[in-house]
PDB file of N, CA and C in Angstrom:
ATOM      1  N   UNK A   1     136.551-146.482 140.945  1.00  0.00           N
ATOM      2  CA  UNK A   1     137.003-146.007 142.235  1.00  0.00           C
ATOM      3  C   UNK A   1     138.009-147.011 142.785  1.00  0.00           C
ATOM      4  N   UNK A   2     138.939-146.290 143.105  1.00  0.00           N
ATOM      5  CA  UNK A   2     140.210-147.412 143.429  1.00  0.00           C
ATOM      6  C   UNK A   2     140.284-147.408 145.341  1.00  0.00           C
ATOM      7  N   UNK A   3     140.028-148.387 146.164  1.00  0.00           N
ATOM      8  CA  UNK A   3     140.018-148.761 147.509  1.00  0.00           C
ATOM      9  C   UNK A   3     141.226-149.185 147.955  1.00  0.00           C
ATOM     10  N   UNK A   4     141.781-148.780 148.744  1.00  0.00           N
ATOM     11  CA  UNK A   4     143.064-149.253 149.130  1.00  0.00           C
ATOM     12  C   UNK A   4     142.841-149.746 150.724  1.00  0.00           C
ATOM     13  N   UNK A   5     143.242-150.842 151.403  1.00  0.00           N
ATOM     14  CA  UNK A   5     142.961-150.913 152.542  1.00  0.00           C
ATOM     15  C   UNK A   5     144.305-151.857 152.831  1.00  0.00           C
ATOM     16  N   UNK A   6     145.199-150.758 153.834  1.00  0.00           N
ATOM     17  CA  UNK A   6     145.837-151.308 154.778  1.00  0.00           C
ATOM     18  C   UNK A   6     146.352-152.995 155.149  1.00  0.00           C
ATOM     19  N   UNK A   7     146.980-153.622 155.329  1.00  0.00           N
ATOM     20  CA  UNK A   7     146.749-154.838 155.723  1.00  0.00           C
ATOM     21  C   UNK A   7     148.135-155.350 156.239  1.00  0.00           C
ATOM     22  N   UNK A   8     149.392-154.302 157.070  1.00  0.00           N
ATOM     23  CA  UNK A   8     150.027-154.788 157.747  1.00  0.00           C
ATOM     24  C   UNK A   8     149.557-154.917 158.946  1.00  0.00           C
ATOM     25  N   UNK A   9     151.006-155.403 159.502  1.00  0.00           N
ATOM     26  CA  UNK A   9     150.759-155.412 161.046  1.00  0.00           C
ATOM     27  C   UNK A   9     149.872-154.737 162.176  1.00  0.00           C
ATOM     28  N   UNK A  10     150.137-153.750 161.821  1.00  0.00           N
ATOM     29  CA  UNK A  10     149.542-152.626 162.706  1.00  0.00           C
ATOM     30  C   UNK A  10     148.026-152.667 162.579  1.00  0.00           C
ATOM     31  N   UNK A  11     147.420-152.215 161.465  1.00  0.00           N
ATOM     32  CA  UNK A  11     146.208-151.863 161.006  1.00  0.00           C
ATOM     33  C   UNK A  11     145.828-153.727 161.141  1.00  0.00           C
ATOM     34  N   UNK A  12     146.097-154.464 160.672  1.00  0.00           N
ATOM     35  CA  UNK A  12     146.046-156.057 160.923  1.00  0.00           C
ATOM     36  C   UNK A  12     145.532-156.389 162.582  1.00  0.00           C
ATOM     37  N   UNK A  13     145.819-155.577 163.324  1.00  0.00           N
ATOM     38  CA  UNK A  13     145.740-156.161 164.642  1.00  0.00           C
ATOM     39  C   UNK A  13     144.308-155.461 164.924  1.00  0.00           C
ATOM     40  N   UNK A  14     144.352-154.063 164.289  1.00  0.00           N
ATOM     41  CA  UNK A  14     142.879-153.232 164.457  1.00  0.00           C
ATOM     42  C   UNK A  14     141.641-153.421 163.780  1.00  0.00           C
ATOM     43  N   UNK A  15     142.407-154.769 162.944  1.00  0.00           N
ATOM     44  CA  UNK A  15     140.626-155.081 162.376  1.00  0.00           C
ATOM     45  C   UNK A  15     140.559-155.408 160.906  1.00  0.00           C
ATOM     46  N   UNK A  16     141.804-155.231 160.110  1.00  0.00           N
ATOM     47  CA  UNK A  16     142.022-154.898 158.895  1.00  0.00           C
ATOM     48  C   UNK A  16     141.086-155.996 158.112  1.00  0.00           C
ATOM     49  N   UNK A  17     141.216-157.519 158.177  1.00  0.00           N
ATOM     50  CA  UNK A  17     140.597-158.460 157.972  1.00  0.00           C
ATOM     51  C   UNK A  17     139.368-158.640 157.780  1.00  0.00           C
ATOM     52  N   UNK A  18     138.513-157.761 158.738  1.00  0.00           N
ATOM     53  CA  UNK A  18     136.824-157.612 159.017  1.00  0.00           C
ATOM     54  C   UNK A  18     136.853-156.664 157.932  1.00  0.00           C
ATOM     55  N   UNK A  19     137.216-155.539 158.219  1.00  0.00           N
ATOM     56  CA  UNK A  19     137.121-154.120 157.402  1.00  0.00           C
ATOM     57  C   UNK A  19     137.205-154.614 156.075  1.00  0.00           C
ATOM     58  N   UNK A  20     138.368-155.718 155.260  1.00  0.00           N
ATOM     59  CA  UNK A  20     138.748-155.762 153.850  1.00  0.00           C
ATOM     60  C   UNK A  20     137.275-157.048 153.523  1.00  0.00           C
ATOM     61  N   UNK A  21     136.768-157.939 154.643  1.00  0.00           N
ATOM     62  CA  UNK A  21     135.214-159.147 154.031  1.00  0.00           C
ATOM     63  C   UNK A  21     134.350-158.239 154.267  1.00  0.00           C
ATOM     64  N   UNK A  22     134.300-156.783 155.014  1.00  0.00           N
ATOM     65  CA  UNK A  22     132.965-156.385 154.644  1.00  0.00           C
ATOM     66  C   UNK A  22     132.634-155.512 153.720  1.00  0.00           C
ATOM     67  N   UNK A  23     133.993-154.628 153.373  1.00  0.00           N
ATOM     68  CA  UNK A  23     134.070-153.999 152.045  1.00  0.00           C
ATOM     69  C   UNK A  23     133.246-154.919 150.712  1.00  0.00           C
ATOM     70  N   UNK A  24     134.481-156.037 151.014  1.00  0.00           N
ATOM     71  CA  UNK A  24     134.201-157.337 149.888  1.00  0.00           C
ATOM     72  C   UNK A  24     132.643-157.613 149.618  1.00  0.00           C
ATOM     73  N   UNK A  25     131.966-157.142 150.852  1.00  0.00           N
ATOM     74  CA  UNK A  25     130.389-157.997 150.844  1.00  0.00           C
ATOM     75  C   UNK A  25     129.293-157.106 150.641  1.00  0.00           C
ATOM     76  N   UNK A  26     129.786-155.707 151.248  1.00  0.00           N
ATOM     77  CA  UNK A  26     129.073-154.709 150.856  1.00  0.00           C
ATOM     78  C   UNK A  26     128.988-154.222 149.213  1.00  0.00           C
ATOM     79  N   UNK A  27     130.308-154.308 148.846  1.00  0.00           N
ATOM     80  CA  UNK A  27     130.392-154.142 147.083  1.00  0.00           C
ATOM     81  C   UNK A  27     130.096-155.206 146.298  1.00  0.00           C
ATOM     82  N   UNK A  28     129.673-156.475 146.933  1.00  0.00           N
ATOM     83  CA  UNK A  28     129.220-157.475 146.442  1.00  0.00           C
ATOM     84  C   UNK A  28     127.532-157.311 146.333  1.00  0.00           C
ATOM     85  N   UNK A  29     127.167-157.380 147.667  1.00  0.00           N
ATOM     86  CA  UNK A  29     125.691-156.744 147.928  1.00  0.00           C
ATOM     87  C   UNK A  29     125.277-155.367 146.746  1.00  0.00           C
ATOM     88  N   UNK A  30     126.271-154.819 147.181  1.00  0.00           N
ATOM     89  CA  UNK A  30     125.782-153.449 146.417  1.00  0.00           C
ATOM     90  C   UNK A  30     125.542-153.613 144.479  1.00  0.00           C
ATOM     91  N   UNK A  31     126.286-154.683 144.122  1.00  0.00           N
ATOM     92  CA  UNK A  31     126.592-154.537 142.842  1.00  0.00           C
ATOM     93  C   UNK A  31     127.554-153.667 142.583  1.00  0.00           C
ATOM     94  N   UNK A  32     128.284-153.413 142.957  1.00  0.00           N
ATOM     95  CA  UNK A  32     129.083-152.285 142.640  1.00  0.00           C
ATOM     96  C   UNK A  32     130.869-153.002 142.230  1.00  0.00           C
ATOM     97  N   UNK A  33     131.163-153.846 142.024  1.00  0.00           N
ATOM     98  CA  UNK A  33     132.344-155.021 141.635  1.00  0.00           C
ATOM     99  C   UNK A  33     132.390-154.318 140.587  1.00  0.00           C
ATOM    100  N   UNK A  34     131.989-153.881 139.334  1.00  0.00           N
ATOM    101  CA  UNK A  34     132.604-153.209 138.149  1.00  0.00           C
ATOM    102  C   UNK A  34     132.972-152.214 138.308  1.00  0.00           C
ATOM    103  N   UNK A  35     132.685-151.418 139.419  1.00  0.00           N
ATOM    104  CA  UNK A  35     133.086-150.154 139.716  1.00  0.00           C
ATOM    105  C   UNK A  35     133.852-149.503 140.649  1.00  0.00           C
ATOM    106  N   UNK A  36     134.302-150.457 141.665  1.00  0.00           N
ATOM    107  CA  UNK A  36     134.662-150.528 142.821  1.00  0.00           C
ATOM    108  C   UNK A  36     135.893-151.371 142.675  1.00  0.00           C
ATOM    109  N   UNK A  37     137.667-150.587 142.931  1.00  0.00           N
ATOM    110  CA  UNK A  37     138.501-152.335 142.900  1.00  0.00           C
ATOM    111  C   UNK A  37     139.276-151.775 144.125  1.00  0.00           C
ATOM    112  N   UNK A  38     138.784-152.655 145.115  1.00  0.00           N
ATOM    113  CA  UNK A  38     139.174-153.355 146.405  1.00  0.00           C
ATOM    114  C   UNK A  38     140.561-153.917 146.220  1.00  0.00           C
ATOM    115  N   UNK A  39     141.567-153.035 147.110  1.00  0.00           N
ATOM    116  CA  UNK A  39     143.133-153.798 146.784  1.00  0.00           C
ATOM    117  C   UNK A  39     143.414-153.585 147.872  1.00  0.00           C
ATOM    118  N   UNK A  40     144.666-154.505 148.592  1.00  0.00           N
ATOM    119  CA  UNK A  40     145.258-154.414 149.644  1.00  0.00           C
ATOM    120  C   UNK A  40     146.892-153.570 149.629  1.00  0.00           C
ATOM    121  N   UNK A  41     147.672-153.035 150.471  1.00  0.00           N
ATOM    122  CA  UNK A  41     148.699-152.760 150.972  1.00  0.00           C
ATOM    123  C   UNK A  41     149.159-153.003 152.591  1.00  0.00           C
ATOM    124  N   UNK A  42     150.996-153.238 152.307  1.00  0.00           N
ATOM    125  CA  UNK A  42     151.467-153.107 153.467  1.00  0.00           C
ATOM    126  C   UNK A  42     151.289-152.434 154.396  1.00  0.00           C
ATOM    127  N   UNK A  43     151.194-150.969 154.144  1.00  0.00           N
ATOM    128  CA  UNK A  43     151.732-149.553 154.366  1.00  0.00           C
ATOM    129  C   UNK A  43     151.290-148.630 154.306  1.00  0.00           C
ATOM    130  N   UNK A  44     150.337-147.621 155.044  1.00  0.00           N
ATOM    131  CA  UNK A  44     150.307-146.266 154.327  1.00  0.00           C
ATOM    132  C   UNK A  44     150.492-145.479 154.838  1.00  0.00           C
ATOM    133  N   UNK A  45     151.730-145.849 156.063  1.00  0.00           N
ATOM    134  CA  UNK A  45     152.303-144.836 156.558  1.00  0.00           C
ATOM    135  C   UNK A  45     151.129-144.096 157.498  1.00  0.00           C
ATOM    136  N   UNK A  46     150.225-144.124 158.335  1.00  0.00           N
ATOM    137  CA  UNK A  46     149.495-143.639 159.489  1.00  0.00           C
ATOM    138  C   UNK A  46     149.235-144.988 160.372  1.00  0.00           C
ATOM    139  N   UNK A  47     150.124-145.544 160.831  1.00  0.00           N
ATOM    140  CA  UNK A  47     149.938-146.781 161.507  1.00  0.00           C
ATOM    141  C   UNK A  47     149.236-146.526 163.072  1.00  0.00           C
ATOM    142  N   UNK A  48     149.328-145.089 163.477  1.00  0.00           N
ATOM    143  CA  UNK A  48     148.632-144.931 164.572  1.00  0.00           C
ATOM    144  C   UNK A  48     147.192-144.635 164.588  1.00  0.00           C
ATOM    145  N   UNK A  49     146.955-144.472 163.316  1.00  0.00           N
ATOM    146  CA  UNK A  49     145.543-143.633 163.014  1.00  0.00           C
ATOM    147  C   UNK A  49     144.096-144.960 162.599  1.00  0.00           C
ATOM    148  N   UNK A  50     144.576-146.151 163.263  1.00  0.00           N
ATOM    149  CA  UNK A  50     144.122-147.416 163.154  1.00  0.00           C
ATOM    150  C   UNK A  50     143.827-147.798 161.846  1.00  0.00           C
ATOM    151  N   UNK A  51     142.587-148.786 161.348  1.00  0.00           N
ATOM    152  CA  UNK A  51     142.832-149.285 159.994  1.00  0.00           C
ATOM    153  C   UNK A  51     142.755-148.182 158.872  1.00  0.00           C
ATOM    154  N   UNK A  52     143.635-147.759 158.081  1.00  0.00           N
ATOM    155  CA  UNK A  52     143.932-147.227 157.575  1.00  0.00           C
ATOM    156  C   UNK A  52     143.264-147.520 155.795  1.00  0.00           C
ATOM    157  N   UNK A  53     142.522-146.276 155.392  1.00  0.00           N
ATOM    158  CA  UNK A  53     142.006-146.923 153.950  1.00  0.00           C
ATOM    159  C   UNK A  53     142.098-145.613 153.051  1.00  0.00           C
ATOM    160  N   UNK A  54     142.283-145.893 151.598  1.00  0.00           N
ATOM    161  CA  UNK A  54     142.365-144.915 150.844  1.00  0.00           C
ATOM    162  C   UNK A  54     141.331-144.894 149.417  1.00  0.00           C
ATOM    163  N   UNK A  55     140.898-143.868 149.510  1.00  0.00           N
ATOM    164  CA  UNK A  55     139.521-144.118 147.769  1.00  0.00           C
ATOM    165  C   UNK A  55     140.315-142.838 147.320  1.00  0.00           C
ATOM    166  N   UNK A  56     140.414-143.279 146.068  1.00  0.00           N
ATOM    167  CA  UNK A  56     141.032-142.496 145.212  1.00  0.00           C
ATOM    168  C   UNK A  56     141.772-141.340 145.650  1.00  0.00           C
ATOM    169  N   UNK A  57     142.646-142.379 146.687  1.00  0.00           N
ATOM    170  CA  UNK A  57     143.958-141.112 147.629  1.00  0.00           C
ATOM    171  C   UNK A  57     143.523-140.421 148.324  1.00  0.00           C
ATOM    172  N   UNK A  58     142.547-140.354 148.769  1.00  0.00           N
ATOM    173  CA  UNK A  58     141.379-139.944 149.966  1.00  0.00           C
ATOM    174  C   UNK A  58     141.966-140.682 151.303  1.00  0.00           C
ATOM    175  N   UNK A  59     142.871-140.366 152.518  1.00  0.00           N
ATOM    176  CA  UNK A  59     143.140-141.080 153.408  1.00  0.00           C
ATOM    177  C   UNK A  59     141.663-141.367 154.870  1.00  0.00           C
ATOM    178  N   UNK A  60     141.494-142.302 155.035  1.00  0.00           N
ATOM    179  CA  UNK A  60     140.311-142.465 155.776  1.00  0.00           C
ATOM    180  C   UNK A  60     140.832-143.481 156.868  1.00  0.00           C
ATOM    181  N   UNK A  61     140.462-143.493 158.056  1.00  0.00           N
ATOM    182  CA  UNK A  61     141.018-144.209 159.427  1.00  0.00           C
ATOM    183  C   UNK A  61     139.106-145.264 160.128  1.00  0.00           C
ATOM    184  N   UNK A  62     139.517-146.413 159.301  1.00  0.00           N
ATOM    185  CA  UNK A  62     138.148-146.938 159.699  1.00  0.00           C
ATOM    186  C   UNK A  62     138.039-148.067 160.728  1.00  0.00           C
ATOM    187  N   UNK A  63     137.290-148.856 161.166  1.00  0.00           N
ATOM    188  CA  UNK A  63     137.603-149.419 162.142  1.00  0.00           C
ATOM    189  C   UNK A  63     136.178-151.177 161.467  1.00  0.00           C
ATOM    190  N   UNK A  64     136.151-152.207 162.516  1.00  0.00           N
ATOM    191  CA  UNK A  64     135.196-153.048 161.772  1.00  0.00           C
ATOM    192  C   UNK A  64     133.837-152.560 162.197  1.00  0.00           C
ATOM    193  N   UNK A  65     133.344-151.656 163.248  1.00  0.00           N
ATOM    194  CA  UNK A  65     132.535-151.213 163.893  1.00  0.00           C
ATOM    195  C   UNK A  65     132.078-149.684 163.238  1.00  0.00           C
ATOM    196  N   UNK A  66     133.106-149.205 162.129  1.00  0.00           N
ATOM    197  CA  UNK A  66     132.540-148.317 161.767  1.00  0.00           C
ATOM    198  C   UNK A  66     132.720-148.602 159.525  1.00  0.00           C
ATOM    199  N   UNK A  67     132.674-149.520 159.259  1.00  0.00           N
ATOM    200  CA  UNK A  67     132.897-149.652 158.052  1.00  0.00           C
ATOM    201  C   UNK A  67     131.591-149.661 157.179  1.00  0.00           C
ATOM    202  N   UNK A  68     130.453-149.999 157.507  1.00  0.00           N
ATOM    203  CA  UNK A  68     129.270-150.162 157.001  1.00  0.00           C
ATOM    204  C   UNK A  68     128.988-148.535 156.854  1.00  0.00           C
ATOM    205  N   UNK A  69     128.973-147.386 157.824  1.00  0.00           N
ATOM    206  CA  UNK A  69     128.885-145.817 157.578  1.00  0.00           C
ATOM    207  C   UNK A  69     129.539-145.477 156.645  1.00  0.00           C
ATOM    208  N   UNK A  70     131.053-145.932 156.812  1.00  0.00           N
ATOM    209  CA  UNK A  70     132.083-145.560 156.226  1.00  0.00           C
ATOM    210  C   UNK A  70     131.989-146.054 154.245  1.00  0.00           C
ATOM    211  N   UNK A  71     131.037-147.354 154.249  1.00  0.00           N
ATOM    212  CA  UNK A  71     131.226-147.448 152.794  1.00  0.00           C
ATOM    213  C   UNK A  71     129.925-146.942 152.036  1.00  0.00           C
ATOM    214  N   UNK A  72     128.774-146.720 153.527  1.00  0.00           N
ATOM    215  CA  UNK A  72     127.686-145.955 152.359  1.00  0.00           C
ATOM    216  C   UNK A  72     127.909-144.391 152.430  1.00  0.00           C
ATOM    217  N   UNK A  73     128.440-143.721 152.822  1.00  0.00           N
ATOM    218  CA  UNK A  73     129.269-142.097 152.972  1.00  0.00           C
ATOM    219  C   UNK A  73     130.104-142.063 151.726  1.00  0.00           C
ATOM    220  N   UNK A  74     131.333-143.203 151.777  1.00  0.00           N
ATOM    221  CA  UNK A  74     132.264-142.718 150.844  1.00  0.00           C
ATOM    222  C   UNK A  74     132.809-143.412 149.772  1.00  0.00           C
ATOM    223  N   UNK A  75     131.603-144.736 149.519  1.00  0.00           N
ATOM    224  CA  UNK A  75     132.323-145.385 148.804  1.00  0.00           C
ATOM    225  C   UNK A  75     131.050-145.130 147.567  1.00  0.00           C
ATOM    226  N   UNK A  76     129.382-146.034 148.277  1.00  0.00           N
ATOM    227  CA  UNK A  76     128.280-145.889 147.374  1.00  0.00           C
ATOM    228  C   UNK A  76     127.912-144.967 147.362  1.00  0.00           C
ATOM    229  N   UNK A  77     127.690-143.732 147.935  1.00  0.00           N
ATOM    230  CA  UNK A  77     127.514-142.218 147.549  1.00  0.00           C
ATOM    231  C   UNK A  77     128.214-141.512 146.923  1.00  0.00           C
ATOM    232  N   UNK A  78     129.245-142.235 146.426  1.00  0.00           N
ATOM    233  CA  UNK A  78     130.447-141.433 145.587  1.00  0.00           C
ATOM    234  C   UNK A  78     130.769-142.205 144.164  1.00  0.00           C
ATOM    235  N   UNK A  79     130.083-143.649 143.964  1.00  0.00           N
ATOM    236  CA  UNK A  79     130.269-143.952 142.541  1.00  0.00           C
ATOM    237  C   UNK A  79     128.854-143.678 141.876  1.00  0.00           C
TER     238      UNK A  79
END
């Protein structure tokens, strides 16, 4: 499963940082590192739609307050 998470400016100011160590800690926790690759981008073009994340081109708008739902919904229920 390929993770894409945001990490300009924009999405950067909304949290991007929290959102990309708790991904990191949850797929760490989870065991899930062989299966799971966590990558960053500039850009994905929805800069209003706050931190901005993508699983396998799946566009998702997450925040640091909602990332823990967000990775047992769509990240460990889906590998």
């Amino acid at each position: 499963m390929k993770v894409t998470i945001c990490i300009g400016s924009s999405c950067h100011v909304k949290g991007s940082r929290q959102v990309v160590d708790e991904l990191q800690r949850l797929i760490d926790e989870n065991n899930l590192g062989d299966k799971v690759d966590l990558a960053g981008t500039f850009c994905l073009g929805k800069c209003q739609q706050g931190v901005c994340v993508n699983v396998d081109e799946e566009f998702y708008s997450v925040t640091p307050d909602t990332v823990h739902d967000f990775f047992m919904e769509n990240i460990k229920a889906k590998v």
